[in-house]
N, C-alpha and C. Protein backbone atom coordinates (compact mmCIF):
# COMPACT_ATOMS: atom_id res chain seq x y z
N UNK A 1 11.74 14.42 -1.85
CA UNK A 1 10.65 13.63 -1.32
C UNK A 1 10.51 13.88 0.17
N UNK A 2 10.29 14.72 0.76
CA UNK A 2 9.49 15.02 1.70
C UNK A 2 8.82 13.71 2.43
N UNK A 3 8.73 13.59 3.81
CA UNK A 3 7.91 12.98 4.71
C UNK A 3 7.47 11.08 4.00
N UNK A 4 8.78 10.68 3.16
CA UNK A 4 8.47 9.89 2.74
C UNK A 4 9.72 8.69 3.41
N UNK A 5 9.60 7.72 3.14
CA UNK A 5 10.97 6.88 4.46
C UNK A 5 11.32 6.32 3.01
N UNK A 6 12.86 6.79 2.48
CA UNK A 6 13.26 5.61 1.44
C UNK A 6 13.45 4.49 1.38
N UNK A 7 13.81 4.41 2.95
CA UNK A 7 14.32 2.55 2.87
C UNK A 7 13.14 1.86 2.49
N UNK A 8 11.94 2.23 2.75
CA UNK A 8 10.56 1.60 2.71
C UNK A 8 10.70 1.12 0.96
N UNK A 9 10.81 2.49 0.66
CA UNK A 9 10.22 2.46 -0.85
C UNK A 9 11.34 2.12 -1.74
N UNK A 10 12.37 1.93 -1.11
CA UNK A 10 13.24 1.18 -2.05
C UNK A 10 13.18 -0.29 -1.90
N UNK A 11 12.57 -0.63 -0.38
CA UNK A 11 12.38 -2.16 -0.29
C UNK A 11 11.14 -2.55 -1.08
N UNK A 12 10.23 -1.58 -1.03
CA UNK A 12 9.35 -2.00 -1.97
C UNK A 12 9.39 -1.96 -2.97
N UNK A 13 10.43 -1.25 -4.18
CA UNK A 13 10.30 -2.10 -5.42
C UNK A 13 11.51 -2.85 -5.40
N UNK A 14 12.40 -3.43 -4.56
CA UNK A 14 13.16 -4.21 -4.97
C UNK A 14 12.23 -5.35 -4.51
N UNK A 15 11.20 -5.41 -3.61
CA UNK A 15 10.38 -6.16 -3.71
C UNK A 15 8.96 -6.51 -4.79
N UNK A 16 8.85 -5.66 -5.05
CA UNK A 16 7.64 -5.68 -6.30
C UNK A 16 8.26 -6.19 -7.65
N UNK A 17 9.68 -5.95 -7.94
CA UNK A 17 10.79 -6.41 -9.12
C UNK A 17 10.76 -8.09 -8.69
N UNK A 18 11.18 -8.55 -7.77
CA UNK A 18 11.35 -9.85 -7.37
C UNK A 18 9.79 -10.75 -7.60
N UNK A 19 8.62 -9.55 -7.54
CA UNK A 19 7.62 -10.63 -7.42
C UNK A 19 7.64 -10.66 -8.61
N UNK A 20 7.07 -9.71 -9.33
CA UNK A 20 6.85 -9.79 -10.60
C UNK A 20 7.98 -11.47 -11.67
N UNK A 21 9.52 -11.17 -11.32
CA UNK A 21 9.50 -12.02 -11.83
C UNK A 21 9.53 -13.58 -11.50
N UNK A 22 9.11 -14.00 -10.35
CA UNK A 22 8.75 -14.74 -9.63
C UNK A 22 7.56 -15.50 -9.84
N UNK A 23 6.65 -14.38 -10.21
CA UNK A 23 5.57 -14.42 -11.10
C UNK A 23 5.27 -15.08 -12.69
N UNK A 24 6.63 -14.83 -12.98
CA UNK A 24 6.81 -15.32 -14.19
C UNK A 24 7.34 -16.53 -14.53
N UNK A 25 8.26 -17.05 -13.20
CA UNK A 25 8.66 -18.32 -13.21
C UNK A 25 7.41 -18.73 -12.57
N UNK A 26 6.94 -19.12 -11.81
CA UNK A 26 5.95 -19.55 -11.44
C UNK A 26 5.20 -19.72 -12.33
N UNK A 27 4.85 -18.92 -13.36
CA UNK A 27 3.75 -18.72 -14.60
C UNK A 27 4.21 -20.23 -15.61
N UNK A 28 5.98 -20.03 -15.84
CA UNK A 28 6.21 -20.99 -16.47
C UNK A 28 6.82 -22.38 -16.00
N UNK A 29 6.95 -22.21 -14.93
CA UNK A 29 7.35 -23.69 -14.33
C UNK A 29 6.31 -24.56 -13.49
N UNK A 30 4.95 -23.57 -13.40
CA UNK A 30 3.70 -24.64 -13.14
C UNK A 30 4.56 -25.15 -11.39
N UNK A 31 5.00 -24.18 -10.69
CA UNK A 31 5.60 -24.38 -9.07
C UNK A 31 4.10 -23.21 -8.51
N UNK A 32 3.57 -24.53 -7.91
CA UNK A 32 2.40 -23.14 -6.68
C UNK A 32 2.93 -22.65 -5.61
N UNK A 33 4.46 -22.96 -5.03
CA UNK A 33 4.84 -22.04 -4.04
C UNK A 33 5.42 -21.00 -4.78
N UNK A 34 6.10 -20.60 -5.93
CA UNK A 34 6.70 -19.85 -6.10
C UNK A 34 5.69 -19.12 -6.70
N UNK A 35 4.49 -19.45 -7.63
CA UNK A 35 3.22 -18.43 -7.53
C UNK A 35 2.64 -17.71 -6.19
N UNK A 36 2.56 -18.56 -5.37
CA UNK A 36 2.02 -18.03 -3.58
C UNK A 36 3.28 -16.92 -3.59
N UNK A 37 4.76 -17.06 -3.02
CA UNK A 37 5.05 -16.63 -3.00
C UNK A 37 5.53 -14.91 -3.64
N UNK A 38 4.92 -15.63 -4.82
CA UNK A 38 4.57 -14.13 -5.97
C UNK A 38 3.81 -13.19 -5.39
N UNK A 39 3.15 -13.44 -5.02
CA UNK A 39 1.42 -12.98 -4.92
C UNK A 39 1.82 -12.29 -3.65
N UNK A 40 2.83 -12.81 -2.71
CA UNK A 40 2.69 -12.14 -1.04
C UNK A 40 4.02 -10.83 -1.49
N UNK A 41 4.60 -11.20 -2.21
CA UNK A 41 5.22 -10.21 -2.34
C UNK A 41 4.54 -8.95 -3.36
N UNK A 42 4.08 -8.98 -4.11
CA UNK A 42 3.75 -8.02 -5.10
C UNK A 42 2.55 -7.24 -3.78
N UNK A 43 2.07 -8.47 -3.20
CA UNK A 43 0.87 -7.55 -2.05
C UNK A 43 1.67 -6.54 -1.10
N UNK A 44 2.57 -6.91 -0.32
CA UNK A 44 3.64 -6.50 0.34
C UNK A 44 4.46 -5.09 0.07
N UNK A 45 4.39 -5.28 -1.48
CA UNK A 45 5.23 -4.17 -1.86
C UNK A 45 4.49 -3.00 -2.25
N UNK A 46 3.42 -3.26 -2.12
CA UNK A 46 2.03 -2.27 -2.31
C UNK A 46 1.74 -1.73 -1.17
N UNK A 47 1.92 -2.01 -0.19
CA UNK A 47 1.63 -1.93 1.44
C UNK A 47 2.97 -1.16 1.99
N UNK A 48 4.34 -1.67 1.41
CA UNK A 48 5.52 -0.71 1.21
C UNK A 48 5.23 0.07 1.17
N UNK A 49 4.48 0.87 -0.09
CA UNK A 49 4.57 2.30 -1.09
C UNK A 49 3.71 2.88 0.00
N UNK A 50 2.82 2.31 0.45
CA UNK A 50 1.99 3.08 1.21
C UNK A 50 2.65 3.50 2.84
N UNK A 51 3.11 2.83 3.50
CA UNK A 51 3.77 2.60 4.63
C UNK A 51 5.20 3.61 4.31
N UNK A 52 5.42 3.50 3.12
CA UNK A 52 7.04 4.91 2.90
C UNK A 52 6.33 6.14 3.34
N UNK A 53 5.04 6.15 3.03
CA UNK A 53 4.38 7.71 3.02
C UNK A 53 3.56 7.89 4.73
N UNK A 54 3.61 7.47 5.05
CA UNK A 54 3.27 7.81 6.74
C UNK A 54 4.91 7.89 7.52
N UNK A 55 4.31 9.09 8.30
CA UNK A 55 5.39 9.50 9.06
C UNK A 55 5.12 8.66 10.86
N UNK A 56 4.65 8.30 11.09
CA UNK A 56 3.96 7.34 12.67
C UNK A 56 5.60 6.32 12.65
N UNK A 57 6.35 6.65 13.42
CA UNK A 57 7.04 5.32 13.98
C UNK A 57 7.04 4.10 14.05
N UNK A 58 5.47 4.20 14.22
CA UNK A 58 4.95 2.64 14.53
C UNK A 58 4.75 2.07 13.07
N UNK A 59 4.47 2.65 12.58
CA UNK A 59 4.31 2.26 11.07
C UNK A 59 5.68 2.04 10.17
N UNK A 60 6.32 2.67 10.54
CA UNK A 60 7.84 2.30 10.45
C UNK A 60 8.11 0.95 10.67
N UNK A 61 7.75 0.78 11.76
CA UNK A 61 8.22 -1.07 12.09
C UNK A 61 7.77 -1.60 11.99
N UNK A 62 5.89 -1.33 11.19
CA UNK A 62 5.36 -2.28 10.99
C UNK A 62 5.52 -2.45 9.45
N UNK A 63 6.49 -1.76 8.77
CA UNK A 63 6.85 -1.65 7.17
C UNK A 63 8.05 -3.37 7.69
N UNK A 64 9.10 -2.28 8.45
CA UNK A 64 10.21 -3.87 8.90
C UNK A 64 9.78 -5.08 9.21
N UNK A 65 8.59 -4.99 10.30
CA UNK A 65 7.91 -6.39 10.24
C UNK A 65 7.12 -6.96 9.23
N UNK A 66 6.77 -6.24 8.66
CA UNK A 66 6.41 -6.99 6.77
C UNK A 66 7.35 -7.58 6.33
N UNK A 67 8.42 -6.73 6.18
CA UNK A 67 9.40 -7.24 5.22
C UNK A 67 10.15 -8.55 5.73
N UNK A 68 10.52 -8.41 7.36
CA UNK A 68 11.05 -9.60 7.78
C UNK A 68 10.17 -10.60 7.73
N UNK A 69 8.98 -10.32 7.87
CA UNK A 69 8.21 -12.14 7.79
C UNK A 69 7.50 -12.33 6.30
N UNK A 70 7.79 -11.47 5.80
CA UNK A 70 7.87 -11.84 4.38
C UNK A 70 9.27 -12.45 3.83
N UNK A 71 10.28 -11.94 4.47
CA UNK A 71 11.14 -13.05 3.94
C UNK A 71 11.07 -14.28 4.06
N UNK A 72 10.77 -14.16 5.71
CA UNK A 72 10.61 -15.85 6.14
C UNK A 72 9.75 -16.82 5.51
N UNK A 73 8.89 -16.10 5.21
CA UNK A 73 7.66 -17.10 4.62
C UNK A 73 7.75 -17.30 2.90
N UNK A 74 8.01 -16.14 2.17
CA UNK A 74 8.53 -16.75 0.82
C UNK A 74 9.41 -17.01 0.69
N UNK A 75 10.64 -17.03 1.58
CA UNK A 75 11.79 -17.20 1.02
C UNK A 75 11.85 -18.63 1.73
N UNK A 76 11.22 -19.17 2.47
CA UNK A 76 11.04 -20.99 2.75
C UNK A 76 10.14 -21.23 1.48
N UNK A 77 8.93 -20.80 1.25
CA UNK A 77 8.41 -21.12 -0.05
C UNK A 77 9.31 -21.32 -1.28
N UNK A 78 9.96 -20.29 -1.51
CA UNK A 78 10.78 -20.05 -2.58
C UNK A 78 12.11 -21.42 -2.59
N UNK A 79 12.51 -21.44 -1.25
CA UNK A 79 13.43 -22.72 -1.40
C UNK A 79 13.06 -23.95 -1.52
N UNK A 80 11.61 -24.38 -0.90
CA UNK A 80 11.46 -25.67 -1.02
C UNK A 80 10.77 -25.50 -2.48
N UNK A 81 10.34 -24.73 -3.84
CA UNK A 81 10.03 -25.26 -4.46
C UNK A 81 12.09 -25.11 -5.48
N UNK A 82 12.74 -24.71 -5.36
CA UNK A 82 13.59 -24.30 -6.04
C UNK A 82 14.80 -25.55 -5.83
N UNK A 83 14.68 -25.93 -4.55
CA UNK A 83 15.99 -26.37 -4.28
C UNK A 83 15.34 -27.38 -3.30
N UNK A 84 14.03 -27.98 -2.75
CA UNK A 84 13.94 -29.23 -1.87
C UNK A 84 13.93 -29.28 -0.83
N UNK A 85 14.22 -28.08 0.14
CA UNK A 85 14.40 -28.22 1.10
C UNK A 85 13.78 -26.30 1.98
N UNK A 86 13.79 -26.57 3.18
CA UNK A 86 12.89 -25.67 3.85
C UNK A 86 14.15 -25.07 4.49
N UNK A 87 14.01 -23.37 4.26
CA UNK A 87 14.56 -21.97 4.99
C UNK A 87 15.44 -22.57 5.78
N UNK A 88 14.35 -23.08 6.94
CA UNK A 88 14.93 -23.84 8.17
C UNK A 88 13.47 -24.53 8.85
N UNK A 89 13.85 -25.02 10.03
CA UNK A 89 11.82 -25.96 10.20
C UNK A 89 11.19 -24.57 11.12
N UNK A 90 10.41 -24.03 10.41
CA UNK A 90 8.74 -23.28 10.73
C UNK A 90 9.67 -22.25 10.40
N UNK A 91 10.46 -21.74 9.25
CA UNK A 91 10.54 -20.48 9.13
C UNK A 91 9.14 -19.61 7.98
N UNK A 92 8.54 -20.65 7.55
CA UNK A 92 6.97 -20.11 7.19
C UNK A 92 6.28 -19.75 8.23
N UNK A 93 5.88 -20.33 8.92
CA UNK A 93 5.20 -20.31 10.34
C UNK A 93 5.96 -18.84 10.65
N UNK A 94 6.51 -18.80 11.60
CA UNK A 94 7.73 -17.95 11.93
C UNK A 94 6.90 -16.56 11.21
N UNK A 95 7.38 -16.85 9.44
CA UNK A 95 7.28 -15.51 9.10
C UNK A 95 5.77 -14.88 8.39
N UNK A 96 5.13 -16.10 8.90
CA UNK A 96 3.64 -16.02 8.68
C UNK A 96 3.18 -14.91 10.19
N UNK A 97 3.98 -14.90 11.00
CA UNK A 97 3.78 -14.43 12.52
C UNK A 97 4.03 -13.32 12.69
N UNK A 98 5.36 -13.05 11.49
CA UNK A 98 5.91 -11.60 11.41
C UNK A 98 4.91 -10.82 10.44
N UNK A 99 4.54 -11.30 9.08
CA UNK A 99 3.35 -10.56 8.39
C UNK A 99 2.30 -10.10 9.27
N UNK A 100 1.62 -11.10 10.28
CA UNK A 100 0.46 -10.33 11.35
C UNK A 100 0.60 -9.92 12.18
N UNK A 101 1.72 -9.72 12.81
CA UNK A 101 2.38 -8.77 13.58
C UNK A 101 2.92 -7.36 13.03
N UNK A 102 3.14 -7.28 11.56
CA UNK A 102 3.10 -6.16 10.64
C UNK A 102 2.17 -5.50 10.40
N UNK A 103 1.23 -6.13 9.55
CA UNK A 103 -0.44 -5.82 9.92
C UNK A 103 -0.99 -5.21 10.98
N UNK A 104 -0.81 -5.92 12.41
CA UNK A 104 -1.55 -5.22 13.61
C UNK A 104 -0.80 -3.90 13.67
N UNK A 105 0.88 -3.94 13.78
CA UNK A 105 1.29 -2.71 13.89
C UNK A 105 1.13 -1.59 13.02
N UNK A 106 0.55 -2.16 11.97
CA UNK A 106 -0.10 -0.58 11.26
C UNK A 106 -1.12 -0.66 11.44
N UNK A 107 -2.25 -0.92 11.70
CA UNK A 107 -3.36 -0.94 12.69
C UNK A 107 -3.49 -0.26 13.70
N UNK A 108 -2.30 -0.58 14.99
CA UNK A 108 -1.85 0.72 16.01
C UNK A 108 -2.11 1.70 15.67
N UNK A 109 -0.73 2.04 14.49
CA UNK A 109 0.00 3.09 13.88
C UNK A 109 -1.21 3.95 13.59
N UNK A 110 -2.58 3.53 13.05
CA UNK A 110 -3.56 4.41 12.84
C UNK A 110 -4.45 5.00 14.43
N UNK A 111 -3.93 4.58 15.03
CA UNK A 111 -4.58 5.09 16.18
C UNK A 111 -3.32 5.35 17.27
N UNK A 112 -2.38 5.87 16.83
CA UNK A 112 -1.21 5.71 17.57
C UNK A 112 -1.09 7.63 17.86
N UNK A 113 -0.93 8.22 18.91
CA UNK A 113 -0.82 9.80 19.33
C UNK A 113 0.81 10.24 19.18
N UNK A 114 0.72 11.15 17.92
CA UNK A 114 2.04 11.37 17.55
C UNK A 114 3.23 12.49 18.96
């Protein structure tokens, strides 16, 4: 695999595996954070596959800043519907900050001079 970043694309289907079945609890336990949370990950891990295949630096960290404020934000979702209680206080917020800060940096990344 040529010009492709594995860590990316291995985070993305160990992330696309997690939504999916996340997806499925959610499907059957009638929890709308752990559906939300479905949904940001399966998006995420699509944006992975794509982000493994650019070689730009910047796009590199804007794969890491996905992934870190995607933890933050489903994985507070994921606890308060699972277990009652929140990540920690504004680690949604927090990792709602890191997803658009991921976003802009592949945004750069397309206009970024190698």
């Amino acid at each position: 695999m040529a010009n492709v970043s594995r860590p990316h694309l291995i985070l993305a289907g160990l992330i696309g595996a997690a939504g999916v079945a996340l997806a499925a609890r959610g499907s059957h336990g009638g929890e709308g954070n752990i559906a939300i949370a479905a949904n940001f990950m399966l998006l995420h891990a699509a944006a992975l596959i794509g982000i493994s295949m650019l070689s730009n630096k910047v796009s590199l960290w804007a794969g890491y800043a996905l992934v870190a404020g995607l933890a933050l934000f489903a994985g507070d979702l994921i606890m308060r519907a699972m277990l009652g209680t929140p990540l920690f206080p504004m680690a949604a917020p927090a990792g709602g900050f890191g997803l658009i800060a991921g976003w802009l940096l592949l945004a750069v990344s397309g206009v970024w001079k190698r």
